[in-house]
PDB file of N, CA and C in Angstrom:
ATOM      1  N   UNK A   1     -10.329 -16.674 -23.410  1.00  0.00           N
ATOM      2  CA  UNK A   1      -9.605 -15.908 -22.413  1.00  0.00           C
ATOM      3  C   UNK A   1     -10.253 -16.122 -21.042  1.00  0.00           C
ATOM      4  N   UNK A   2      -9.465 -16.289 -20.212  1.00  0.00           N
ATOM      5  CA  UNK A   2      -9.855 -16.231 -18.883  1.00  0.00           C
ATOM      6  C   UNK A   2     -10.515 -15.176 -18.052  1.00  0.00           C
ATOM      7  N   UNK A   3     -11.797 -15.253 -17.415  1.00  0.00           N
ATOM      8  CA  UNK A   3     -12.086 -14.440 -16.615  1.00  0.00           C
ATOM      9  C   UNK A   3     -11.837 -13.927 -15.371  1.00  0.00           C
ATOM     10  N   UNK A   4     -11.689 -13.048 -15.077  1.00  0.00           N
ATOM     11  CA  UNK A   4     -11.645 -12.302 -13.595  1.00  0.00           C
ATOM     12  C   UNK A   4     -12.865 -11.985 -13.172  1.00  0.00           C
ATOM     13  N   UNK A   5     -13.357 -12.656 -11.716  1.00  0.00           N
ATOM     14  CA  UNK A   5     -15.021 -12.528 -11.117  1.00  0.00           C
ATOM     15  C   UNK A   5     -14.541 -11.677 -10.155  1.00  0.00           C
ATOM     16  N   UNK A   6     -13.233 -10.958  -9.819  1.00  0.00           N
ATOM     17  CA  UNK A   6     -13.299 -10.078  -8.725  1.00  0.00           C
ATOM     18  C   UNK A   6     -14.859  -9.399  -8.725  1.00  0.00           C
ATOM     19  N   UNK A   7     -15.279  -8.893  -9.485  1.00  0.00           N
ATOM     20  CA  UNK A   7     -16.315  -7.709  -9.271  1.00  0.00           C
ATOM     21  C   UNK A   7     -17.505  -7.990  -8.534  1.00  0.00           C
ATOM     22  N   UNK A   8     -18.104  -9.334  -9.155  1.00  0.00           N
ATOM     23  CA  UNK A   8     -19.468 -10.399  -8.644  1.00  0.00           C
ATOM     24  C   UNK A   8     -19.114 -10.706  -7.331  1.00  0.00           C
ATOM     25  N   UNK A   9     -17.732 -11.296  -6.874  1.00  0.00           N
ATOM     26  CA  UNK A   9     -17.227 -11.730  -5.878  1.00  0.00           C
ATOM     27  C   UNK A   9     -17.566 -10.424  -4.412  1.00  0.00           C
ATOM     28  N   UNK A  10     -17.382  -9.184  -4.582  1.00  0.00           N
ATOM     29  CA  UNK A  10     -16.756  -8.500  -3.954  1.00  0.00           C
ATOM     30  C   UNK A  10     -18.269  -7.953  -3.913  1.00  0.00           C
ATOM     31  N   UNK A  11     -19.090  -7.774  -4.660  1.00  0.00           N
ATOM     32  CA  UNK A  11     -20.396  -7.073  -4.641  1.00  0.00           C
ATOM     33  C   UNK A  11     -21.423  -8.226  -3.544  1.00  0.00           C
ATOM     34  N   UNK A  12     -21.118  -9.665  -4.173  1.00  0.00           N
ATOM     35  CA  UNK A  12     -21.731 -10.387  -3.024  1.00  0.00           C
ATOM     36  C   UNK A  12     -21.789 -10.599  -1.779  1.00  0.00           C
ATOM     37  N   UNK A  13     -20.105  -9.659  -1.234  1.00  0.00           N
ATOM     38  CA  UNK A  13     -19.962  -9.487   0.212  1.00  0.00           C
ATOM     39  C   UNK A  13     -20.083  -8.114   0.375  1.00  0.00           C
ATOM     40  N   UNK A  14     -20.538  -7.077  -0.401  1.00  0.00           N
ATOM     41  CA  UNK A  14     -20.754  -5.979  -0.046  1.00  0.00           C
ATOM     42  C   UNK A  14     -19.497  -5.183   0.204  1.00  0.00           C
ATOM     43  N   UNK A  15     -18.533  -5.422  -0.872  1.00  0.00           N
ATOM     44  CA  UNK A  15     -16.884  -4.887  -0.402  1.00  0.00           C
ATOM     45  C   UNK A  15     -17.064  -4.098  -1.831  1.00  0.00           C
ATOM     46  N   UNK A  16     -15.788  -3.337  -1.759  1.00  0.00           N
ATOM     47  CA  UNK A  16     -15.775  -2.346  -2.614  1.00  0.00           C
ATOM     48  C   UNK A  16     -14.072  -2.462  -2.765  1.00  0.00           C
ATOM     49  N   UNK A  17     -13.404  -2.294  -4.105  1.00  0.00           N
ATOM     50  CA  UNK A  17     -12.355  -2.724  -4.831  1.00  0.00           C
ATOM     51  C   UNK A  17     -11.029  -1.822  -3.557  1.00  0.00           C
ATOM     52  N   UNK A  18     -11.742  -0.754  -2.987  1.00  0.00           N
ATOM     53  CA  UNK A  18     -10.899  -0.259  -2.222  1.00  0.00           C
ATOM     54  C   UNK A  18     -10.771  -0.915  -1.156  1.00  0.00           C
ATOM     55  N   UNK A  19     -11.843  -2.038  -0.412  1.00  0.00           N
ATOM     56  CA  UNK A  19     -11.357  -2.120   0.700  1.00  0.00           C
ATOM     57  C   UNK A  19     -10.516  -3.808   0.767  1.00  0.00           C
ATOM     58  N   UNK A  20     -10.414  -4.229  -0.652  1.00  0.00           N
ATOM     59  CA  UNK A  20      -9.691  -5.566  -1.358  1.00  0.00           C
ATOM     60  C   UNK A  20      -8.456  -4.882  -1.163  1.00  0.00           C
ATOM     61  N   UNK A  21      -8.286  -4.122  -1.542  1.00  0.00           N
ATOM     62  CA  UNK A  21      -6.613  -3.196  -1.776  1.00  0.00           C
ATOM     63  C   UNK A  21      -6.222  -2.771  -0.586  1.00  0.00           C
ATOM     64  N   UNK A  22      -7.250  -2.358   0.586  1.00  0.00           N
ATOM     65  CA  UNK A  22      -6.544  -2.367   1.891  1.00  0.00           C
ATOM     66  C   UNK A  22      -6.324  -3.596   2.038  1.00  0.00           C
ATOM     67  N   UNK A  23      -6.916  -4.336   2.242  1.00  0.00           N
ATOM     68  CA  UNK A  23      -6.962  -5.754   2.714  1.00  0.00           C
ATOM     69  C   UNK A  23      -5.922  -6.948   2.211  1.00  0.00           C
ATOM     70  N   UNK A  24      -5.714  -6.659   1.089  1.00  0.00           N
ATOM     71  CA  UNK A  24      -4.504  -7.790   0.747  1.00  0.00           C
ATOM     72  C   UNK A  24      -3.329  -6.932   0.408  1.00  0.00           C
ATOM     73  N   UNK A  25      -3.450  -5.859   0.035  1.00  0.00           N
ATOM     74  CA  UNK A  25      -1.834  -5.260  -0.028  1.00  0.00           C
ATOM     75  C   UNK A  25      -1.678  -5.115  -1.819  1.00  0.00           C
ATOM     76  N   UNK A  26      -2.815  -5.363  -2.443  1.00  0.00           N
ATOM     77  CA  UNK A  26      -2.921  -5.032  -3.630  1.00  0.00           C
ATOM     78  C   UNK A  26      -3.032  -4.025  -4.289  1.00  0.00           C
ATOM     79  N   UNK A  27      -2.368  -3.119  -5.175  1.00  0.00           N
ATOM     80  CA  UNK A  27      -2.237  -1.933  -5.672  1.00  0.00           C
ATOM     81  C   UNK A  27      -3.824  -2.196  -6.356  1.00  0.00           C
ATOM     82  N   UNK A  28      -4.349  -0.805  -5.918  1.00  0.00           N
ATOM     83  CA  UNK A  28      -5.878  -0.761  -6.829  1.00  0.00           C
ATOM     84  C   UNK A  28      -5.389  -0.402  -8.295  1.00  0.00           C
ATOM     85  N   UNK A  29      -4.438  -0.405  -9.026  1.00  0.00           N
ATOM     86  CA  UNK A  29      -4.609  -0.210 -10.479  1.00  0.00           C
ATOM     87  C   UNK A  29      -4.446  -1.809 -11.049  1.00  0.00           C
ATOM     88  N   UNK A  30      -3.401  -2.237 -10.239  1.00  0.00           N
ATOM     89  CA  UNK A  30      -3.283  -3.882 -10.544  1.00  0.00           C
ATOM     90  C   UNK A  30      -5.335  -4.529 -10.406  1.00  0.00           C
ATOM     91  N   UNK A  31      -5.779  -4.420  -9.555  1.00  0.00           N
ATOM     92  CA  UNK A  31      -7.456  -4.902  -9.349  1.00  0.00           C
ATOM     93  C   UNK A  31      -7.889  -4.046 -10.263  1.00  0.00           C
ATOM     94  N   UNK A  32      -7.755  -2.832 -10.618  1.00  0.00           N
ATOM     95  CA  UNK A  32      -8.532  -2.680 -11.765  1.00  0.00           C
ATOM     96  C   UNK A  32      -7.590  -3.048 -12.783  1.00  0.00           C
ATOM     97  N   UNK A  33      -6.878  -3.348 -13.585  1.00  0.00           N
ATOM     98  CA  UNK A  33      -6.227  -3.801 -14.270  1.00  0.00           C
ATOM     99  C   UNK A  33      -6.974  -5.635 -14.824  1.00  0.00           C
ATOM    100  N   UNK A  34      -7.163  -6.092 -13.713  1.00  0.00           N
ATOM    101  CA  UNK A  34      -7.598  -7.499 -13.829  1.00  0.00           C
ATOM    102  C   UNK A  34      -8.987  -7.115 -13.682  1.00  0.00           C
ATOM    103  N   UNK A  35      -9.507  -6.944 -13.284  1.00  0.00           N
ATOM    104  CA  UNK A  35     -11.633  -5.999 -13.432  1.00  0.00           C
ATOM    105  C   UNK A  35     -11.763  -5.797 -15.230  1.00  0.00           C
ATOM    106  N   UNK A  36     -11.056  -5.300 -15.523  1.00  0.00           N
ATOM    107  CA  UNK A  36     -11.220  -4.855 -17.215  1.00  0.00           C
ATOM    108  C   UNK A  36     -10.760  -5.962 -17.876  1.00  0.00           C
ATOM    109  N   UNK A  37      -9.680  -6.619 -17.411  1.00  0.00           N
ATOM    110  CA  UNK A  37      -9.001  -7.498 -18.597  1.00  0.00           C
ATOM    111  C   UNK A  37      -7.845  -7.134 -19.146  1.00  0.00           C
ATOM    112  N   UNK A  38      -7.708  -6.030 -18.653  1.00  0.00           N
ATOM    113  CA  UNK A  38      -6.211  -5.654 -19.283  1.00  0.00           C
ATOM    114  C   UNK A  38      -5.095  -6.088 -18.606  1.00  0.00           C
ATOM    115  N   UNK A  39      -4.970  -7.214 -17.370  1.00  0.00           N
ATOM    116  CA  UNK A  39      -4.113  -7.906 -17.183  1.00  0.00           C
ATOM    117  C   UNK A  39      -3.567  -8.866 -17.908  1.00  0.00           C
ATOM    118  N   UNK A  40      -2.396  -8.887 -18.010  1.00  0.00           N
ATOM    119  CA  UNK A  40      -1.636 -10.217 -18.893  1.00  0.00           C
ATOM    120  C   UNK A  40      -1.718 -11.817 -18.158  1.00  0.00           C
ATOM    121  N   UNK A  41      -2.068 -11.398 -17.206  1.00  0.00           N
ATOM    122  CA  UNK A  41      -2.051 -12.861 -15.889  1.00  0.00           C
ATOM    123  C   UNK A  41      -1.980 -12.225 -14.822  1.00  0.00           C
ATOM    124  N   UNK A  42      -1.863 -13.321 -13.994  1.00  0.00           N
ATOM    125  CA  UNK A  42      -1.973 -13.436 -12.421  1.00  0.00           C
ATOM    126  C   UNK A  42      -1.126 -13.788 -11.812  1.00  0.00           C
ATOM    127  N   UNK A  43      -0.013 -13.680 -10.707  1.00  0.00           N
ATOM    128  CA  UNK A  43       0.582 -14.276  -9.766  1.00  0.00           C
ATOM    129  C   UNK A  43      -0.240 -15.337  -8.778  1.00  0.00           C
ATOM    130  N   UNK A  44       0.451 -16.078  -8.069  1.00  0.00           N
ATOM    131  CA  UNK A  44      -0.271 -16.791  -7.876  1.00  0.00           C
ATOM    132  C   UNK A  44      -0.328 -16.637  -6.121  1.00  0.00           C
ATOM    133  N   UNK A  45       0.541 -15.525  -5.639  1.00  0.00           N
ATOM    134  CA  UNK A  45       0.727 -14.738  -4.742  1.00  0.00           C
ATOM    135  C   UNK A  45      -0.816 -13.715  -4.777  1.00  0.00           C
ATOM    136  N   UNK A  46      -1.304 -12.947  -5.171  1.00  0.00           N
ATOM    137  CA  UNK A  46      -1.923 -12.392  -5.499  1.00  0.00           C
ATOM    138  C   UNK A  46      -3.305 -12.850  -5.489  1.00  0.00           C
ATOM    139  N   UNK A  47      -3.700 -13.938  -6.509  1.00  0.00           N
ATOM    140  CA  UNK A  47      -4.598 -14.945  -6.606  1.00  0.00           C
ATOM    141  C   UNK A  47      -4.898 -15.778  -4.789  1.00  0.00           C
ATOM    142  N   UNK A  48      -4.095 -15.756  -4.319  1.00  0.00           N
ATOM    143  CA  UNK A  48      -4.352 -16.288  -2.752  1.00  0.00           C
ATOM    144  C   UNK A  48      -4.425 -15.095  -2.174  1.00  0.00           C
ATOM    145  N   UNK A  49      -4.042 -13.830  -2.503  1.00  0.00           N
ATOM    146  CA  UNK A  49      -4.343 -12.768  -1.856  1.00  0.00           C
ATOM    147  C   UNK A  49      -5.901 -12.404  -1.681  1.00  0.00           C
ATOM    148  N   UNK A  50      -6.366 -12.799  -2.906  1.00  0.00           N
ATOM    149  CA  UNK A  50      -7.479 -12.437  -2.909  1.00  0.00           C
ATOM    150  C   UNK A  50      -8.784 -13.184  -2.554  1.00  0.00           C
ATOM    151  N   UNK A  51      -8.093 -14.908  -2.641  1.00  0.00           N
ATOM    152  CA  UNK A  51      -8.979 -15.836  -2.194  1.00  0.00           C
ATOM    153  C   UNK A  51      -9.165 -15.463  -0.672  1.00  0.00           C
ATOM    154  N   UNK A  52      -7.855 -15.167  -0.376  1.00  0.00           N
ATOM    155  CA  UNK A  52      -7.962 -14.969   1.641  1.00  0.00           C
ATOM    156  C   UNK A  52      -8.691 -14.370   2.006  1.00  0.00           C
ATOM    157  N   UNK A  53      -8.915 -13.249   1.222  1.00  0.00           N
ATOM    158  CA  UNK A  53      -9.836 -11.961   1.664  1.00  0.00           C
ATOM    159  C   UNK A  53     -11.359 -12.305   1.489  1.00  0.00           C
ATOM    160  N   UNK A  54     -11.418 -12.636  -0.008  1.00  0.00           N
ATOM    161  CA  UNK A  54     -13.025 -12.897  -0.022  1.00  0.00           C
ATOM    162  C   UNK A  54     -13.199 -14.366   0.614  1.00  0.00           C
ATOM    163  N   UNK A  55     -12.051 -15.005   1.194  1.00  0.00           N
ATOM    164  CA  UNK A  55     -12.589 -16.725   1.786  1.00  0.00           C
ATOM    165  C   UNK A  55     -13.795 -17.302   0.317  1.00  0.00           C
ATOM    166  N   UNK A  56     -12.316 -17.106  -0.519  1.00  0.00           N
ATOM    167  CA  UNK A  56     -13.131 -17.967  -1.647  1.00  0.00           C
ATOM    168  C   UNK A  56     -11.892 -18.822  -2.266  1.00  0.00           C
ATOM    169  N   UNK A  57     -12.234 -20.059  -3.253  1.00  0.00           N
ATOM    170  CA  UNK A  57     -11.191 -20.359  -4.257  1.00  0.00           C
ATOM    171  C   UNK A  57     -11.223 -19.703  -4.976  1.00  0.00           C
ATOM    172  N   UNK A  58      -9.504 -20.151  -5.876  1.00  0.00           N
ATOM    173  CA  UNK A  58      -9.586 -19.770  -7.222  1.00  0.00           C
ATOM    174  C   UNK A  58     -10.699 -20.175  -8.003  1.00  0.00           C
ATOM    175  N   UNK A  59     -11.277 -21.116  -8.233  1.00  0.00           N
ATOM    176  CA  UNK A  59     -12.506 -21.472  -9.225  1.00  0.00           C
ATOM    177  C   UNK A  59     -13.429 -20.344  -8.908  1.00  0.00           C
ATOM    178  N   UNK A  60     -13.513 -19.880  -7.734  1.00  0.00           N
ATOM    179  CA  UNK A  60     -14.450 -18.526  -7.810  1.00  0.00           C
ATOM    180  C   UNK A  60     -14.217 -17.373  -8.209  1.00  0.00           C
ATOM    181  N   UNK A  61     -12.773 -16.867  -8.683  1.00  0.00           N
ATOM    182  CA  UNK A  61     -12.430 -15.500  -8.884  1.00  0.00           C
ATOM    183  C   UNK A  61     -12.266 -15.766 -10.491  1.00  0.00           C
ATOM    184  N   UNK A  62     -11.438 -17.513 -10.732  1.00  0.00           N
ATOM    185  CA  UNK A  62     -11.358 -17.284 -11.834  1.00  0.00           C
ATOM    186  C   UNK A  62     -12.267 -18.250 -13.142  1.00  0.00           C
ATOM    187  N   UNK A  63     -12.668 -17.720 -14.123  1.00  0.00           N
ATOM    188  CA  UNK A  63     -14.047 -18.576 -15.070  1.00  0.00           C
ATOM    189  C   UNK A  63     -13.723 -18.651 -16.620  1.00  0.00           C
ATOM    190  N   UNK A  64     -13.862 -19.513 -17.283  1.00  0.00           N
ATOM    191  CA  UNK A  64     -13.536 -20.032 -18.819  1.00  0.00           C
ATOM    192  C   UNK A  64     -14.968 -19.474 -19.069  1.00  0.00           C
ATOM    193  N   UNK A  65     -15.410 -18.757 -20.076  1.00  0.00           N
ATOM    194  CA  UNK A  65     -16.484 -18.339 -20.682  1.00  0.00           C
ATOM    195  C   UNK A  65     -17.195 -19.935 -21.352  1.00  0.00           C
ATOM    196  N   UNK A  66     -18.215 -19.972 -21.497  1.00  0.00           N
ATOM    197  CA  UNK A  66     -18.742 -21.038 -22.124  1.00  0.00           C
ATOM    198  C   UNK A  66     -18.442 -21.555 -23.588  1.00  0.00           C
ATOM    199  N   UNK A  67     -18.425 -20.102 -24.528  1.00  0.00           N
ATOM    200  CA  UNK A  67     -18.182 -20.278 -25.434  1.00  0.00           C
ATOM    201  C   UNK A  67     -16.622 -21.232 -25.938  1.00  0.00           C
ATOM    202  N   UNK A  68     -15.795 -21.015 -25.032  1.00  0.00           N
ATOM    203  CA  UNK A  68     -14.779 -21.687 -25.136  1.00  0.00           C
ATOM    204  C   UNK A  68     -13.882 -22.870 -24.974  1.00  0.00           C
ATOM    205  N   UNK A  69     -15.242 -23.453 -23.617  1.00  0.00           N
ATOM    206  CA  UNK A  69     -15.671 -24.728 -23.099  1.00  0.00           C
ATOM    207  C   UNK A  69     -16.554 -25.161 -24.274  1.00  0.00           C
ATOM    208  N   UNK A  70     -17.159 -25.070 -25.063  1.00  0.00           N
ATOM    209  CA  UNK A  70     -17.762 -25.474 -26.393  1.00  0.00           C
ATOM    210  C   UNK A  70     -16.554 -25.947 -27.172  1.00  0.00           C
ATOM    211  N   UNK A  71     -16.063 -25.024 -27.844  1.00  0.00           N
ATOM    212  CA  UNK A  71     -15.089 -24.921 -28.926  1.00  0.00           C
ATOM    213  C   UNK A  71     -13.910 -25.894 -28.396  1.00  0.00           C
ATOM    214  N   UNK A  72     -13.680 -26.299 -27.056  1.00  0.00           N
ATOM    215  CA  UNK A  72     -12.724 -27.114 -26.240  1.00  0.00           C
ATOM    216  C   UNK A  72     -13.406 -28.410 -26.938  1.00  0.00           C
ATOM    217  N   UNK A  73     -14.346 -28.812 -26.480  1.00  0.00           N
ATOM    218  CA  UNK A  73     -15.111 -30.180 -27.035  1.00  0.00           C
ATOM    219  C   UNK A  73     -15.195 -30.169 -28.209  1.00  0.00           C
ATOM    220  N   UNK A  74     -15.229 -28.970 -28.978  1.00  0.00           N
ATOM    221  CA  UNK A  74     -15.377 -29.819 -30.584  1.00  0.00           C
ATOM    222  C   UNK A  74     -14.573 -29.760 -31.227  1.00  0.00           C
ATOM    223  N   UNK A  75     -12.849 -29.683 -30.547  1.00  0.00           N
ATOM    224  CA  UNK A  75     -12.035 -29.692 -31.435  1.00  0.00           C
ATOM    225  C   UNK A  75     -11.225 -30.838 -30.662  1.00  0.00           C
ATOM    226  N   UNK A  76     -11.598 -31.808 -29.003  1.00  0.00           N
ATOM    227  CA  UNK A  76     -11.465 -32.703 -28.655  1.00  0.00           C
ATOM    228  C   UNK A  76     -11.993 -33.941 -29.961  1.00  0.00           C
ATOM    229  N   UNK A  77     -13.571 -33.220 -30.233  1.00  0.00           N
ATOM    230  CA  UNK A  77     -14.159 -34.380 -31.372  1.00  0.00           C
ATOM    231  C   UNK A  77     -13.731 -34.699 -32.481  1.00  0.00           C
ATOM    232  N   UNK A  78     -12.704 -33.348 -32.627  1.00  0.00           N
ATOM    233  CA  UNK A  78     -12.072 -33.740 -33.962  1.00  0.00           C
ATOM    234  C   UNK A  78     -10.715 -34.494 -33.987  1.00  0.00           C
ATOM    235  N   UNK A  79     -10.584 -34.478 -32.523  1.00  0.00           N
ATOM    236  CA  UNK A  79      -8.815 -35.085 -32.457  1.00  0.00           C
ATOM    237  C   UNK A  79      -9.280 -36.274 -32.092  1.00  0.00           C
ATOM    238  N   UNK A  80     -10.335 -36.682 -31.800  1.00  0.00           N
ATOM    239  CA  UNK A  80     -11.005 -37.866 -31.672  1.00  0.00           C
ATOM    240  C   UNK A  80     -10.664 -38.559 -32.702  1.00  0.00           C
ATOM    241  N   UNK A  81     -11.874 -38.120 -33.425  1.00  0.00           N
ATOM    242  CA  UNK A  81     -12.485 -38.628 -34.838  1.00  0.00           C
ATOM    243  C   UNK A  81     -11.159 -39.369 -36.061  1.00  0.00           C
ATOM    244  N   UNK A  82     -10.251 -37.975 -35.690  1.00  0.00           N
ATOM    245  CA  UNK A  82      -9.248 -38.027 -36.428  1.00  0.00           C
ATOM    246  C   UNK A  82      -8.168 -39.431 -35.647  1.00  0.00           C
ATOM    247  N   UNK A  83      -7.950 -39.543 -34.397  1.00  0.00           N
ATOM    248  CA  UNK A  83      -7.591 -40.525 -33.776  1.00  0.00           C
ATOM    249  C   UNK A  83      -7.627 -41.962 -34.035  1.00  0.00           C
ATOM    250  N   UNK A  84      -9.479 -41.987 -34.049  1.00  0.00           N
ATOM    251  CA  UNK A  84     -10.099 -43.059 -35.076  1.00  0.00           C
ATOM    252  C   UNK A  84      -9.979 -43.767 -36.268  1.00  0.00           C
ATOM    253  N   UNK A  85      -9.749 -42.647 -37.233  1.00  0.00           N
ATOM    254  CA  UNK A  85      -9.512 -42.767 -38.838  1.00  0.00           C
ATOM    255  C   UNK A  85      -8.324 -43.241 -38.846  1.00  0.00           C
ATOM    256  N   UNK A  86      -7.247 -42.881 -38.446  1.00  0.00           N
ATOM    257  CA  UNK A  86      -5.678 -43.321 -38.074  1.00  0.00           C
ATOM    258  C   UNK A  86      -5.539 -44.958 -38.130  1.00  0.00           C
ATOM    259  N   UNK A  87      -6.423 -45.228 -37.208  1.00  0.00           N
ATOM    260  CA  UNK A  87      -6.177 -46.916 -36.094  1.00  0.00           C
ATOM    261  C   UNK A  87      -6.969 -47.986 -37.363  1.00  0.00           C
ATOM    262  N   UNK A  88      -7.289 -47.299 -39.029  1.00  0.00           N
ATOM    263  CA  UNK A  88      -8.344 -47.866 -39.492  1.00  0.00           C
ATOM    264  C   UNK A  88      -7.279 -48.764 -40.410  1.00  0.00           C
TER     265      UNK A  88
END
């Protein structure tokens, strides 16, 4: 599952979730909504809303956990492997 760094983001400039919600026009239940995870996704309206404000990219608000960047590669190795065995 995809992460939301609003929180890290906003603490590193010393902002507080209320003054994101003045600032881009974002309902604070929607930012907390995506803070917890209980968002279903993102607009992509929204997602630039928020890059504008903190003058960040998306790669900064949004993060693949590691564990899943793992499990990405070893099931690449298996479509590999399996790729391999095929061509034999």
């Amino acid at each position: 599952m995809i992460e939301i760094q609003v929180d890290q983001l906003l603490a590193g400039y010393g902002r507080t979730f209320y003054w994101l919600s003045k600032e881009t026009g974002i309902s604070h239940t929607t930012l907390w909504r995506l803070k917890k995870g209980k968002a279903l996704g993102i607009n992509f309206d929204t997602l630039e809303k928020i890059c504008t404000a903190l003058q960040c990219q998306p790669g900064d608000v949004l993060t693949v956990p590691n564990h899943k960047k793992r499990q990405k590669t070893q099931i690449s190795a298996r479509v590999a492997s399996a790729g391999s065995k095929k061509k034999r």
